[in-house]
Protein backbone atom coordinates (compact mmCIF):
# COMPACT_ATOMS: atom_id res chain seq x y z
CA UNK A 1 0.00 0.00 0.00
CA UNK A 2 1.37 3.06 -0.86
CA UNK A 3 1.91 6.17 1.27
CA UNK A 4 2.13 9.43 -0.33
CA UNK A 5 2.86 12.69 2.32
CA UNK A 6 2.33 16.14 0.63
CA UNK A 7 3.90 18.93 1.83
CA UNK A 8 3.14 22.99 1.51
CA UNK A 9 3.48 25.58 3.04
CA UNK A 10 0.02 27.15 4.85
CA UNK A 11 -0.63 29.93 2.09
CA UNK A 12 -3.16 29.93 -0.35
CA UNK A 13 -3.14 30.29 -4.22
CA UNK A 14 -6.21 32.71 -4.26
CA UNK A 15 -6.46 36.41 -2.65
CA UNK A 16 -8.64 35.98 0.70
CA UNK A 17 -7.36 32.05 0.85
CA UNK A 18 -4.60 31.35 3.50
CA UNK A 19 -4.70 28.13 3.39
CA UNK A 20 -5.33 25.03 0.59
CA UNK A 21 -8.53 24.84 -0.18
CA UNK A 22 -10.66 21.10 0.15
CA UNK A 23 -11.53 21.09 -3.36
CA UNK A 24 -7.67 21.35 -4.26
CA UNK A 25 -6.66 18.95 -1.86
CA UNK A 26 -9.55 16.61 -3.06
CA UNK A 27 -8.24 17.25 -6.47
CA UNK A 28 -4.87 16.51 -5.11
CA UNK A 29 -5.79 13.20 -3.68
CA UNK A 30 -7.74 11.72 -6.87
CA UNK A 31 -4.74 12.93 -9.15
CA UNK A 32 -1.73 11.46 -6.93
CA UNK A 33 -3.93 8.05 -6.71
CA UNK A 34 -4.18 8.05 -10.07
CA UNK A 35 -0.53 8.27 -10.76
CA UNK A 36 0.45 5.43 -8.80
CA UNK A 37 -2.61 3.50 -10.47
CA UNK A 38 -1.31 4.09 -13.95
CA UNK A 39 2.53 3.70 -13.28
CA UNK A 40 2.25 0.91 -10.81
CA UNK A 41 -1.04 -0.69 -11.07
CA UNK A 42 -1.55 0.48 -7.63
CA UNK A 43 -5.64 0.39 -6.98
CA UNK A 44 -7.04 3.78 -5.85
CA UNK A 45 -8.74 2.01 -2.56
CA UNK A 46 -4.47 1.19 -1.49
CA UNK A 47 -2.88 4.39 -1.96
CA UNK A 48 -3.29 7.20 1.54
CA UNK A 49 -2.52 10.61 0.51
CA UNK A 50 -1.78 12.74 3.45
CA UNK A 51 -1.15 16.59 3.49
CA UNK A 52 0.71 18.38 6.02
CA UNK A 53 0.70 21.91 5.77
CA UNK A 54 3.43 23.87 7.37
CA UNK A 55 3.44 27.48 8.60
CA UNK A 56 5.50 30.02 6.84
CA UNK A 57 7.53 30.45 9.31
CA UNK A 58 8.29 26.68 10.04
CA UNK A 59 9.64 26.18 6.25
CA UNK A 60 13.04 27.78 5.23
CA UNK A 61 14.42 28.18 1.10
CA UNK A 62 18.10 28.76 0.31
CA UNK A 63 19.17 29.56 4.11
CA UNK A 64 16.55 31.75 4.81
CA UNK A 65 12.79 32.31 5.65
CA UNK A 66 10.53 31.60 2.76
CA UNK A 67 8.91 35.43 2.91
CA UNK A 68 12.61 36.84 2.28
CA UNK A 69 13.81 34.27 -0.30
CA UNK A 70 10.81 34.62 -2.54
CA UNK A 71 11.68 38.59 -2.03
CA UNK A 72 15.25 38.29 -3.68
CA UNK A 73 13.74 36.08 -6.08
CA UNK A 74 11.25 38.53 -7.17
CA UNK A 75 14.28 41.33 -7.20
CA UNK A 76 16.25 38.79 -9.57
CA UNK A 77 13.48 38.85 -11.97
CA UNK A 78 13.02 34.78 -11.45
């Protein structure tokens, strides 16, 4: 059976949203099944999808706090 863990940080990917949403995390779990199903022949009812969502300020990006490393990103032009 396989185990898939999903991890993101707690933001969301719409204005007003801070965190991901049920419907993309349903989404989520029906396309990751599905993957296994097709490359391994995995059935949907023995794959567990599990999401952990991490604060901001738990989750660190080229030696630094998210926040400021998607900053110099964004003043790099990437």
């Amino acid at each position: 059976m396989p185990i898939v863990t999903v991890q993101l940080t707690r933001e969301g990917t719409e204005p007003g949203v801070d965190h991901v949403t049920t419907e993309q995390k349903a989404a989520i779990y029906k396309g990751v099944s599905e993957v296994l199903l097709d490359v391994l022949g995995k059935p949907l009812d023995w794959t567990w999808v599990v999401f952990e969502e991490v604060e901001m300020e738990n989750w660190g990006w080229g030696g630094m706090p998210v926040p400021e490393y998607r900053k110099l990103l964004a003043a790099k032009g990437v």
